[in-house]
Protein backbone atom coordinates (compact mmCIF):
# COMPACT_ATOMS: atom_id res chain seq x y z
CA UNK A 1 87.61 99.82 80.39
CA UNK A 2 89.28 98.44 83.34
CA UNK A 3 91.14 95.63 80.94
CA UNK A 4 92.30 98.91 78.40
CA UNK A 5 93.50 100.54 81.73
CA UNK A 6 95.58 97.12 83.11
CA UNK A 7 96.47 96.45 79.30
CA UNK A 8 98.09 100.12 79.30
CA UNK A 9 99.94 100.02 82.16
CA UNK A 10 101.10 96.54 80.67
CA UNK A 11 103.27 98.22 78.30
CA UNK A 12 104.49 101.07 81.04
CA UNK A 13 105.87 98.26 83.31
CA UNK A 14 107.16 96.32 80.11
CA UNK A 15 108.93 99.15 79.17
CA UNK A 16 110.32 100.07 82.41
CA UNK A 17 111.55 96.10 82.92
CA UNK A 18 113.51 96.04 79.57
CA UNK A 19 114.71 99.61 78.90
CA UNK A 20 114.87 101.63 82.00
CA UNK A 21 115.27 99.32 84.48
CA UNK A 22 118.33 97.69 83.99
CA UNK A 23 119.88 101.68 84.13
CA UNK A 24 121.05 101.67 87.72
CA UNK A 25 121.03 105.35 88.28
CA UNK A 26 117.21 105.25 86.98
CA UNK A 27 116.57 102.42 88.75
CA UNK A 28 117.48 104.01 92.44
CA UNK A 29 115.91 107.18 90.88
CA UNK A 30 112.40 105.45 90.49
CA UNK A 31 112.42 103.31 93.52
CA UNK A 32 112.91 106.43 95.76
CA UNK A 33 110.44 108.51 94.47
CA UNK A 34 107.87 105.28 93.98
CA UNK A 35 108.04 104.52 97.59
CA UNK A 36 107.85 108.19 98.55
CA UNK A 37 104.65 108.87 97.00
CA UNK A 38 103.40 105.68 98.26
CA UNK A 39 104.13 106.92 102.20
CA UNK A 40 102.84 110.64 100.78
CA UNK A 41 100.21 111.04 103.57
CA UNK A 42 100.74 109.28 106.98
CA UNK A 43 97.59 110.43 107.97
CA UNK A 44 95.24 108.85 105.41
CA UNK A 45 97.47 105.16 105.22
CA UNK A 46 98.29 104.95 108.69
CA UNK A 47 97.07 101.30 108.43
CA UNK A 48 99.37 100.44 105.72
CA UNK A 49 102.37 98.91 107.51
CA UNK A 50 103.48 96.51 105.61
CA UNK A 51 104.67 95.97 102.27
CA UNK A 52 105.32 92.29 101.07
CA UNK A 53 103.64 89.39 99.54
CA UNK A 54 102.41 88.08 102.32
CA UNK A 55 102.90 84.19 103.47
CA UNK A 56 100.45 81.61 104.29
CA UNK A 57 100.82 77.62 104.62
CA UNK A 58 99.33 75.78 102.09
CA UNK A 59 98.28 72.94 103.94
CA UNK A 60 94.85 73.52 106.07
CA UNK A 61 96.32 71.61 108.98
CA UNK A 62 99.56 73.08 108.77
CA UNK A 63 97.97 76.81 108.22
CA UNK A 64 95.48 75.52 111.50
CA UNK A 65 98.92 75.38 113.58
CA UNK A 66 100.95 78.07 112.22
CA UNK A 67 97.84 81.00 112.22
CA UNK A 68 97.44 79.99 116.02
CA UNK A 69 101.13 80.28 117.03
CA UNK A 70 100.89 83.52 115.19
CA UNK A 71 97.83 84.76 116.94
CA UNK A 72 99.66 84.89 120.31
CA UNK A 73 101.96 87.50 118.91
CA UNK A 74 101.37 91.25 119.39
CA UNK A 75 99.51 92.08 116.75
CA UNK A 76 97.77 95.34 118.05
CA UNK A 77 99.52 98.00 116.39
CA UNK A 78 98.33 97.19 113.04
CA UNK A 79 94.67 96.10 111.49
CA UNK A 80 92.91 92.82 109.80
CA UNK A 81 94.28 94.46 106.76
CA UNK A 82 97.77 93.91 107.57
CA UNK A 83 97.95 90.14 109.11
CA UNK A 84 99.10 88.08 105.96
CA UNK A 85 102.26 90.37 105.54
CA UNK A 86 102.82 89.89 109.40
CA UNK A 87 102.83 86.47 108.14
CA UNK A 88 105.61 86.64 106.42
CA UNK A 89 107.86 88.12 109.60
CA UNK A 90 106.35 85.26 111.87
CA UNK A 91 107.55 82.91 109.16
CA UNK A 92 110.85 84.21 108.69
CA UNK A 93 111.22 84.39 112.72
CA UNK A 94 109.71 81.33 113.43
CA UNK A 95 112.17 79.41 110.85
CA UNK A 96 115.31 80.81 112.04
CA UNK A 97 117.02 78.23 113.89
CA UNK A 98 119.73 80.62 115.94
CA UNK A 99 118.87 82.77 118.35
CA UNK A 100 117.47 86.10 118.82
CA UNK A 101 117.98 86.80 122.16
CA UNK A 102 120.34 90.19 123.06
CA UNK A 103 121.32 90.49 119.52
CA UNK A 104 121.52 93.55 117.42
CA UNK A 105 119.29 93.53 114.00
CA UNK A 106 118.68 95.78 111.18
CA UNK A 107 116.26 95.63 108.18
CA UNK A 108 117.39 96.68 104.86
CA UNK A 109 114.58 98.25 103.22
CA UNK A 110 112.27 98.31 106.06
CA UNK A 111 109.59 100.39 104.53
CA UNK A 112 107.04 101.81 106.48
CA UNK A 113 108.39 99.47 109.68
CA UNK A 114 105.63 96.90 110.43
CA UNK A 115 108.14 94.36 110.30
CA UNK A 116 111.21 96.27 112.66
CA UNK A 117 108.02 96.64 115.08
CA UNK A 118 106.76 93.21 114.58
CA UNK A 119 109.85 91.68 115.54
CA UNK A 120 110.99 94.17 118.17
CA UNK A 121 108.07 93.61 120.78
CA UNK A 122 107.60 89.86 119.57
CA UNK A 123 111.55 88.42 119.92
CA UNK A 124 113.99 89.47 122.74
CA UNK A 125 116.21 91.39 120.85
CA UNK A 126 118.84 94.02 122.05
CA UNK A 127 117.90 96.72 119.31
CA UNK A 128 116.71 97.21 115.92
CA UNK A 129 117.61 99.82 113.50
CA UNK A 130 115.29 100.15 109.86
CA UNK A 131 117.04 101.83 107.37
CA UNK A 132 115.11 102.74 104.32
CA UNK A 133 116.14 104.97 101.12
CA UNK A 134 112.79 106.56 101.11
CA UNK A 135 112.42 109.82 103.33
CA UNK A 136 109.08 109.79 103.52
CA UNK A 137 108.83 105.92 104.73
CA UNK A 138 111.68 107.07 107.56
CA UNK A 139 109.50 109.73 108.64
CA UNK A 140 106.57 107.69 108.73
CA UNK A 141 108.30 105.10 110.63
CA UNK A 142 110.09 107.11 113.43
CA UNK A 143 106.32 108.97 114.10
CA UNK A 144 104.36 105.87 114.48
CA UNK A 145 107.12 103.66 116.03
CA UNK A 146 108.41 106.14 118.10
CA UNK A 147 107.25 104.73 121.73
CA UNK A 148 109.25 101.25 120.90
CA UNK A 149 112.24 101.84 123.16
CA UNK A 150 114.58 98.90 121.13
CA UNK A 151 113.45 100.73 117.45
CA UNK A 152 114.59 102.95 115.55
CA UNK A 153 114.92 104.29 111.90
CA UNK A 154 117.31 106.12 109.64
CA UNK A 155 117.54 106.79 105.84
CA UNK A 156 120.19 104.79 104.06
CA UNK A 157 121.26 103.29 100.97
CA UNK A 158 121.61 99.83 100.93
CA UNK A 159 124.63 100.12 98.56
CA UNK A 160 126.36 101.68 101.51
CA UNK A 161 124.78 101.05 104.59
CA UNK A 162 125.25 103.74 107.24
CA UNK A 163 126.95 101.20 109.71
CA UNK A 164 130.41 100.54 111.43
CA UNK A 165 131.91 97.39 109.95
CA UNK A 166 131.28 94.13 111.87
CA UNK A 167 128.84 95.72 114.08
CA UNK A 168 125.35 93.78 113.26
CA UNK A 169 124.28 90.26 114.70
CA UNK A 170 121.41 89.77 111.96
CA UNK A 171 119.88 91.57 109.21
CA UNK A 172 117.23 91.02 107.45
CA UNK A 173 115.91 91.85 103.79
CA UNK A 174 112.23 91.05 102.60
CA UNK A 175 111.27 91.43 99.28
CA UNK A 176 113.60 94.55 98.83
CA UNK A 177 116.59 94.16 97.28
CA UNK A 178 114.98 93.27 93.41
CA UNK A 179 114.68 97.15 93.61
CA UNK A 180 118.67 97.59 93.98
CA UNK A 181 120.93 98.79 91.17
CA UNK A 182 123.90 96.76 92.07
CA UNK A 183 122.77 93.71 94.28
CA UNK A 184 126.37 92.67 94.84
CA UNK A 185 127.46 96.27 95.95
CA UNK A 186 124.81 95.50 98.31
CA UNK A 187 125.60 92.16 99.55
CA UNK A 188 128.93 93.21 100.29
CA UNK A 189 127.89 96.02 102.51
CA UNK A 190 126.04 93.22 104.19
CA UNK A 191 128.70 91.11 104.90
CA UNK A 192 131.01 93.96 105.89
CA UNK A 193 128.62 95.14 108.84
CA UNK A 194 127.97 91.91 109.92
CA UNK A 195 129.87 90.03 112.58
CA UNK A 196 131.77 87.03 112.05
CA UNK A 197 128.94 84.50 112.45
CA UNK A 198 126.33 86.43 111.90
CA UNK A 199 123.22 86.04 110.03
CA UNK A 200 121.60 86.70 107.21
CA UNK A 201 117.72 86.15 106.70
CA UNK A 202 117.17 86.98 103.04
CA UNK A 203 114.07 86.39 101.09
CA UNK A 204 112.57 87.78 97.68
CA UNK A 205 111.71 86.95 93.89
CA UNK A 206 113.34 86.55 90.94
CA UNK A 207 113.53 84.75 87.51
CA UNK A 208 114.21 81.06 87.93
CA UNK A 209 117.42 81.11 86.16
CA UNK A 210 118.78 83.91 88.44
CA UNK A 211 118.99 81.17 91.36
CA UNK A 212 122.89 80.52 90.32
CA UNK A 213 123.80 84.00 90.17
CA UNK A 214 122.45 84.42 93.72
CA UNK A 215 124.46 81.80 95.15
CA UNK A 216 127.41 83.02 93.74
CA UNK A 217 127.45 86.19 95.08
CA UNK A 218 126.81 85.18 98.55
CA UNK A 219 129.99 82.65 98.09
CA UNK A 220 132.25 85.41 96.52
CA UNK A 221 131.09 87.71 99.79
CA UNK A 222 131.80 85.45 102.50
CA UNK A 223 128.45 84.59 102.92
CA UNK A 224 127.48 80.62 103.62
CA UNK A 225 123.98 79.47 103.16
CA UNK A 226 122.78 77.72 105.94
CA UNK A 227 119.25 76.89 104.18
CA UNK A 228 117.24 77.36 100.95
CA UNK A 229 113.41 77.60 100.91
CA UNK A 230 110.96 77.91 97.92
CA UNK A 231 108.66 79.43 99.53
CA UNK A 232 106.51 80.70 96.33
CA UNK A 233 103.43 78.27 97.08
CA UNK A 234 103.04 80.24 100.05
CA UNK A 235 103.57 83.53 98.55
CA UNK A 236 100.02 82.22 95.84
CA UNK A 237 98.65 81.01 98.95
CA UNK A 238 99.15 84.47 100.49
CA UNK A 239 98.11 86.47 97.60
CA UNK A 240 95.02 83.75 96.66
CA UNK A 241 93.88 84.46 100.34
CA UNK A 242 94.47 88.45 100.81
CA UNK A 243 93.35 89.27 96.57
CA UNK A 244 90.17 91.11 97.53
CA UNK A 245 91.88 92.65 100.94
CA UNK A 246 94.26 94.23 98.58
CA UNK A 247 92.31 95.53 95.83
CA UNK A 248 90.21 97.24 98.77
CA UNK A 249 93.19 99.07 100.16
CA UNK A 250 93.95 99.86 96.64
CA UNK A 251 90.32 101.87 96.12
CA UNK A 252 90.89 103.07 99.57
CA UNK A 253 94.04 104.78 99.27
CA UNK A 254 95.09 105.47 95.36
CA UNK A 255 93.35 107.65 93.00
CA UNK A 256 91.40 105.54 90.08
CA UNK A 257 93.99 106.05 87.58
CA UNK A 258 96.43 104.15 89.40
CA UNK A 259 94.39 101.33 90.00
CA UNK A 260 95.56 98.60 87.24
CA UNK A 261 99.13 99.42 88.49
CA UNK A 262 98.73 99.15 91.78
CA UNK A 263 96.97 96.08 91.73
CA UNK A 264 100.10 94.69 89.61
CA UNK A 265 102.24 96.00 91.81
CA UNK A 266 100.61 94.56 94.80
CA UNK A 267 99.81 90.97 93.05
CA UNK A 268 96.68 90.93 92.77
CA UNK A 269 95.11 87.46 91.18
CA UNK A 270 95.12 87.97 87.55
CA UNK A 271 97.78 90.43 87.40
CA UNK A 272 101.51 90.43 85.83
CA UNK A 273 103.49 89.41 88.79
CA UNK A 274 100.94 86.97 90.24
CA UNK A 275 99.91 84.54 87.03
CA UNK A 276 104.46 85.09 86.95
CA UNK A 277 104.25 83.50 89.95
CA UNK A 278 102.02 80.95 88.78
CA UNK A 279 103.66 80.20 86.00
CA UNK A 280 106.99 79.63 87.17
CA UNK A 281 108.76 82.52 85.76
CA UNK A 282 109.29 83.60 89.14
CA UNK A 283 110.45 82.17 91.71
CA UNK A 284 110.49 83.54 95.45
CA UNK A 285 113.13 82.26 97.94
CA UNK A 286 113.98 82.39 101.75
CA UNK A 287 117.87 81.98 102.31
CA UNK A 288 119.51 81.82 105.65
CA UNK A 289 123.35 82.55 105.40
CA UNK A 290 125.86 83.08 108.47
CA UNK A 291 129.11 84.89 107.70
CA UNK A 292 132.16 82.86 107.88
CA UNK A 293 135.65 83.51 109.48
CA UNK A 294 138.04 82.86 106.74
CA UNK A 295 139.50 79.56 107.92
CA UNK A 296 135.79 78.32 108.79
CA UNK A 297 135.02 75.46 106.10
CA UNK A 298 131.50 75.08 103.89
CA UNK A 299 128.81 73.18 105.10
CA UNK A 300 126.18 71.86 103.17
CA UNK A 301 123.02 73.26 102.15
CA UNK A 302 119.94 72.62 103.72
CA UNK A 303 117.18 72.85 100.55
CA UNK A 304 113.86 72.57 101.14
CA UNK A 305 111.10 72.82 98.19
């Protein structure tokens, strides 16, 4: 019965990736009201906090090292359930080679704001402001986050960011903006509130072939890539590692019928997006990019695979 159910909802996310999807007033329309209902109770999911993939090192030795840098982190604000979508923060933190000291950051898409929180009373930043399009994830957010004196949250579209043009030292978007209508529209607005020589920490999925189109519109926006991970071995490693953790949150905090979709949603082992994944249909990449001043000239690209 479970395979009918997962078979079923097959065909609903088929259908939504090849007719509805590409619709950008639908897709904005969806997204919204997807991630609303997800953030529907703060009382019963207050220990969902994050939202990601996760990220975990597929070497032991190197996993050994990493997971005990990690575990001097704060960490208490969020449970067991939570700490291989930390990962992914640490990761992203932990690679940046610039510095994070005094600067301003936002997060595009910053969900129910384990990350913003995560990186606010782990790096010595000046502020952070989350913006999400979902209400009910800003709500959530500025209740639960509310004694972080650095933090804080507002509802925005990240089409047209609620900012003051060159007013941002970094900003970050995690496995966000494959929910955006018009990613260019938003890559723009990116580049317009950043300041010159600013940063950029970018990472999320998409076809392989899409790679080119990315890199494109970063160049067309002003936007110079300072390094290119593929970092989809650790997103399998991730998911391999957290599979059962997820489909556990999944019982404990979705009614039955949503189960199959959930569990694709969340990439589960076995599911749409993960055996994607596996298969190389998807790829799932960590850019760096500074913003240049117009005269500045390009500097190679630091790939890493």
């Amino acid at each position: 019965m479970a395979k009918i159910g997962e078979f079923l909802w097959r065909i609903v996310v088929f259908i939504f990736e090849i007719i509805l999807s590409p619709l950008p007033f639908f897709k904005k329309f969806f997204w919204k009201r997807w991630y609303n209902w997800l953030s529907r109770d703060k009382t019963i999911e207050v220990d969902f906090l994050f939202m990601n993939y996760g990220h975990h090192e597929v070497s032991e030795n190197k996993e050994k090292l990493r997971n005990g840098e990690y575990l001097k982190k704060e960490r208490s604000f969020y449970s067991p359930d939570n700490e291989t979508m930390a990962r992914l923060y640490f990761y992203l933190c932990e690679s940046f080679s610039g510095n994070f000291r005094g600067k301003s950051l936002i997060e595009v898409g910053s969900g129910r704001g384990g990350g913003a929180r995560f990186i606010s009373q782990n790096y010595p930043i000046s502020s952070f402001i989350g913006i999400d399009l979902s209400t009910k994830n800003i709500d959530f957010s500025k209740d639960l986050h509310k004694n972080i004196p650095q933090l804080s949250f507002m509802e925005g579209d990240a089409e047209k960011l609620p900012l003051a043009e060159g007013s941002v030292d970094i900003v970050f978007n995690v496995e966000s903006s494959h929910c955006y209508p018009r990613f260019e529209t938003f890559i723009s607005e990116v580049s317009r509130v950043l300041k010159t020589g600013g940063h950029f920490i970018f990472c999320d999925f998409r076809p392989k072939e899409e790679r080119e189109g990315l890199l494109k519109v970063f160049k067309k926006n002003g936007l110079e890539v300072l390094s290119e991970v593929d970092i989809t071995p650790n997103i399998l490693a991730a998911l391999d590692f957290d599979s059962e953790k997820r489909i556990a949150l999944i019982k404990r905090l979705t009614p039955k019928f949503m189960y199959p979709i959930m569990k694709i949603f969340s990439g589960v082992k076995g599911t749409l997006v993960y055996e994607n994944f596996k298969k190389g249909k998807l790829d799932y990449f960590h850019f760096v990019l500074a913003k240049k001043s117009k005269e500045e000239p390009t500097r190679p690209i630091e790939e890493k695979r």
